[in-house]
N, C-alpha and C. Protein backbone atom coordinates (compact mmCIF):
# COMPACT_ATOMS: atom_id res chain seq x y z
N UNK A 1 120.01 53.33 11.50
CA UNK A 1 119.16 52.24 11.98
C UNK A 1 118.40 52.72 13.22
N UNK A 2 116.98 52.36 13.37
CA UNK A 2 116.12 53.60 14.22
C UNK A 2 117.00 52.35 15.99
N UNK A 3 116.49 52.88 16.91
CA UNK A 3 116.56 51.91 18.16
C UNK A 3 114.90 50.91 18.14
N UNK A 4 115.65 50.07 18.55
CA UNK A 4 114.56 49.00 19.09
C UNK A 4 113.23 49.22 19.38
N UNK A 5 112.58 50.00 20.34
CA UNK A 5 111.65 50.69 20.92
C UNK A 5 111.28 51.98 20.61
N UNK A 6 112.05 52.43 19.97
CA UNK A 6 111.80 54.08 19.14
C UNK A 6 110.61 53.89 18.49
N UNK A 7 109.73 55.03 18.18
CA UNK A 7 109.04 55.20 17.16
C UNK A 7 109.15 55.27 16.23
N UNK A 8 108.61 54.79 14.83
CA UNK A 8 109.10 55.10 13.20
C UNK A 8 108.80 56.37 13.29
N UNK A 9 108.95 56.81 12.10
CA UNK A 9 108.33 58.00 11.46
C UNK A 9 107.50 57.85 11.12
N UNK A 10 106.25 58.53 11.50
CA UNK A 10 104.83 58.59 11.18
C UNK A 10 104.22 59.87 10.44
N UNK A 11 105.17 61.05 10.59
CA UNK A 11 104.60 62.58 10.62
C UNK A 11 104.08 62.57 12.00
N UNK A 12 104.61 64.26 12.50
CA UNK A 12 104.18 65.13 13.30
C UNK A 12 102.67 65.01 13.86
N UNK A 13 102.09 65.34 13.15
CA UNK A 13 100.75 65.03 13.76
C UNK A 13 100.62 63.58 14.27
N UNK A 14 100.64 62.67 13.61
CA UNK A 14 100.43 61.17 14.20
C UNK A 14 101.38 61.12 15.87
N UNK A 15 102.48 61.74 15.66
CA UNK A 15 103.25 61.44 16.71
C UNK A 15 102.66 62.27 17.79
N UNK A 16 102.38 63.54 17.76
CA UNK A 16 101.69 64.12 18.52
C UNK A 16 100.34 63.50 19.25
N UNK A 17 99.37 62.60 18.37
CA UNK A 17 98.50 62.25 18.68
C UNK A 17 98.79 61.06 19.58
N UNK A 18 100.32 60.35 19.54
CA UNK A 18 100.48 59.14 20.45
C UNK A 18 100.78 59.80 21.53
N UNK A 19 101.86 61.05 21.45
CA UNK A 19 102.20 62.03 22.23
C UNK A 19 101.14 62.58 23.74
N UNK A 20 100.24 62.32 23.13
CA UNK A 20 98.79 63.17 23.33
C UNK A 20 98.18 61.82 24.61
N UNK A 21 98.34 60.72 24.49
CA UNK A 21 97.94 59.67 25.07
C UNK A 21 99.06 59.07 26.27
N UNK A 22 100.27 59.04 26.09
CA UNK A 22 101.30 59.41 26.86
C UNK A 22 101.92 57.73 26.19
N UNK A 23 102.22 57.63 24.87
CA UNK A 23 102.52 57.21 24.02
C UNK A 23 104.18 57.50 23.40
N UNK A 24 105.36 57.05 23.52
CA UNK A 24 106.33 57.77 23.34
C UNK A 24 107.51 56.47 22.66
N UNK A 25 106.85 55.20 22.90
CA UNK A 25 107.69 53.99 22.84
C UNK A 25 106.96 52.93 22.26
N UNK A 26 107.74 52.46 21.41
CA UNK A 26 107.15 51.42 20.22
C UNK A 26 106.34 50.60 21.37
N UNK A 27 106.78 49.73 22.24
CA UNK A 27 106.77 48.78 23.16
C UNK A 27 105.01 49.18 23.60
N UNK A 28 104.73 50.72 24.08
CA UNK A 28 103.87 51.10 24.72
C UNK A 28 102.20 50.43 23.62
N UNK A 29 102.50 50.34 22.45
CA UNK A 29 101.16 50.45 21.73
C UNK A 29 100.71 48.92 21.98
N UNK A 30 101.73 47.93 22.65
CA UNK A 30 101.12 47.01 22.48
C UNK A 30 99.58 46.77 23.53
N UNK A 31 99.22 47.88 24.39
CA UNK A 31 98.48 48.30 24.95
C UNK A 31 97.04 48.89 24.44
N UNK A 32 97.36 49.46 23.50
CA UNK A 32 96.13 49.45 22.43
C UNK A 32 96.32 49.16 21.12
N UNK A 33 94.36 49.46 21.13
CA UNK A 33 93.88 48.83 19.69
C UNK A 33 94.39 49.52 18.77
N UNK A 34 93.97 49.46 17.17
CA UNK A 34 94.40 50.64 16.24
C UNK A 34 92.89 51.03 15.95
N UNK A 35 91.67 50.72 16.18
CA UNK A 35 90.36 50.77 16.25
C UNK A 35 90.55 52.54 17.45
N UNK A 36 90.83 52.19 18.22
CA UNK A 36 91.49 53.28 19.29
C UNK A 36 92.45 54.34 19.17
N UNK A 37 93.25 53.94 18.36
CA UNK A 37 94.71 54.87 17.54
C UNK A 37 93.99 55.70 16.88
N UNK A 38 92.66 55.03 15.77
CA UNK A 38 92.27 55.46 14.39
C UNK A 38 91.45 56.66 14.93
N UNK A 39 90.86 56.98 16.18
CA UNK A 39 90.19 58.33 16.67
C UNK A 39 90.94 59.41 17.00
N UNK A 40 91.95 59.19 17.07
CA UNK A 40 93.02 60.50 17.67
C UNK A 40 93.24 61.19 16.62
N UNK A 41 93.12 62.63 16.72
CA UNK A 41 93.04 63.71 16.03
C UNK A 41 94.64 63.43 15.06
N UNK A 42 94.72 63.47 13.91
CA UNK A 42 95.80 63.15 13.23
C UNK A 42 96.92 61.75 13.12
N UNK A 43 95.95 60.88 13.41
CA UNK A 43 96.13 59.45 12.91
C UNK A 43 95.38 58.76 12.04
N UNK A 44 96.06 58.51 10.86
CA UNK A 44 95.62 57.69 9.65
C UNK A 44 96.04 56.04 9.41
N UNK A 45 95.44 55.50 8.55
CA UNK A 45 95.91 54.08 8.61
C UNK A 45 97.22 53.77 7.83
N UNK A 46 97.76 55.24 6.91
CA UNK A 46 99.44 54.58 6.88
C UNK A 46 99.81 54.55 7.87
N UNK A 47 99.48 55.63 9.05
CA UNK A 47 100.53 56.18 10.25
C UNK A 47 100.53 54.23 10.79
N UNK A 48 98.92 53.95 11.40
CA UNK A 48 98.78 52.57 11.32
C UNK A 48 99.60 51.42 11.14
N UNK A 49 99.70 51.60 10.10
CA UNK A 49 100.47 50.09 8.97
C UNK A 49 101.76 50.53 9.31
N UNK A 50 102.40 51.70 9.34
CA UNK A 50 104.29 51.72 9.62
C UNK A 50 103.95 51.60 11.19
N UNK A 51 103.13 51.36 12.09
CA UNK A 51 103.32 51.11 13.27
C UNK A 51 103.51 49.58 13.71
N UNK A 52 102.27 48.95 12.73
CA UNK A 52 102.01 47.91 12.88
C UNK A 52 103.51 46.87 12.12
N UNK A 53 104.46 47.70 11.20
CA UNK A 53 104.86 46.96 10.72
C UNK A 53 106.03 47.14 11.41
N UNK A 54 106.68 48.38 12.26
CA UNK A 54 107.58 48.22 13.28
C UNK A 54 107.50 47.52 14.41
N UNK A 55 106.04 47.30 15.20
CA UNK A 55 106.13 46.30 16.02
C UNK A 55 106.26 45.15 15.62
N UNK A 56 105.97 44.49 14.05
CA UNK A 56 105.96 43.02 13.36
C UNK A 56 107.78 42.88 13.54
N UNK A 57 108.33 43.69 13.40
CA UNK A 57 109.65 43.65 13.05
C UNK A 57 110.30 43.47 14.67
N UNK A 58 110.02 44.08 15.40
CA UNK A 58 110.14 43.32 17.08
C UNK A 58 109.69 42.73 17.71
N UNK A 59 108.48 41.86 17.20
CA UNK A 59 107.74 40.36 17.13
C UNK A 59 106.82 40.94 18.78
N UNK A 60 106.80 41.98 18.20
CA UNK A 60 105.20 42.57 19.14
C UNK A 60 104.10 43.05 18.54
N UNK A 61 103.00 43.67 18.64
CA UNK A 61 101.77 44.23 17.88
C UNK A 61 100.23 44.60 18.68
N UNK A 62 99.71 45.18 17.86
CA UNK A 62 98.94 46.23 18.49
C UNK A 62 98.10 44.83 19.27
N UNK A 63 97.25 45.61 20.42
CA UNK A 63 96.57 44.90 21.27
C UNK A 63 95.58 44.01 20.38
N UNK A 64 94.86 44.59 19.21
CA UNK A 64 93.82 43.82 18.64
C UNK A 64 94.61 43.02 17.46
N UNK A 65 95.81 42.65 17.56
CA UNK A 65 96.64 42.09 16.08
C UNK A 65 96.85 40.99 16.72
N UNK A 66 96.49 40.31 18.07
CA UNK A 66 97.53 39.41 18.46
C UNK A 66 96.44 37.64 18.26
C-alpha cells in the first residue's frame, strides 16, 4: 500500500520531470496546473490521470481541477 503523500508510479522520466521542478510529494502538485505538468520534458497525460487520480483518492487535486 503506497504512503499517503508518496508519489504513484508514473515511470522514470515523468518522475524526473516532477523531480526537475522540486516536486517529490503527492501533496506538492496541488500547486500546479497539469496545463504546466504537460510541458516538462517527459510528462504525458497517463503520467497526468495516475496523478490526478492519486490526489482524487486523498481528496486533493491539481491546482486547475479544483
Amino acid at each position: 500500500m503506497p504512503v499517503p503523500d508518496e508519489l504513484p508510479r508514473i515511470g522514470a522520466p515523468a518522475t524526473r520531470a516532477l523531480a526537475g521542478i522540486g516536486v517529490t510529494r503527492l501533496s506538492q502538485l496541488t500547486e500546479h496546473r497539469a496545463e504546466e505538468l504537460l510541458k516538462l520534458h517527459g510528462m504525458g497525460t497517463r503520467a497526468i490521470a495516475i496523478l490526478r487520480q492519486a490526489l482524487a483518492d486523498q481528496g486533493l487535486s491539481l491546482r486547475d481541477d479544483t
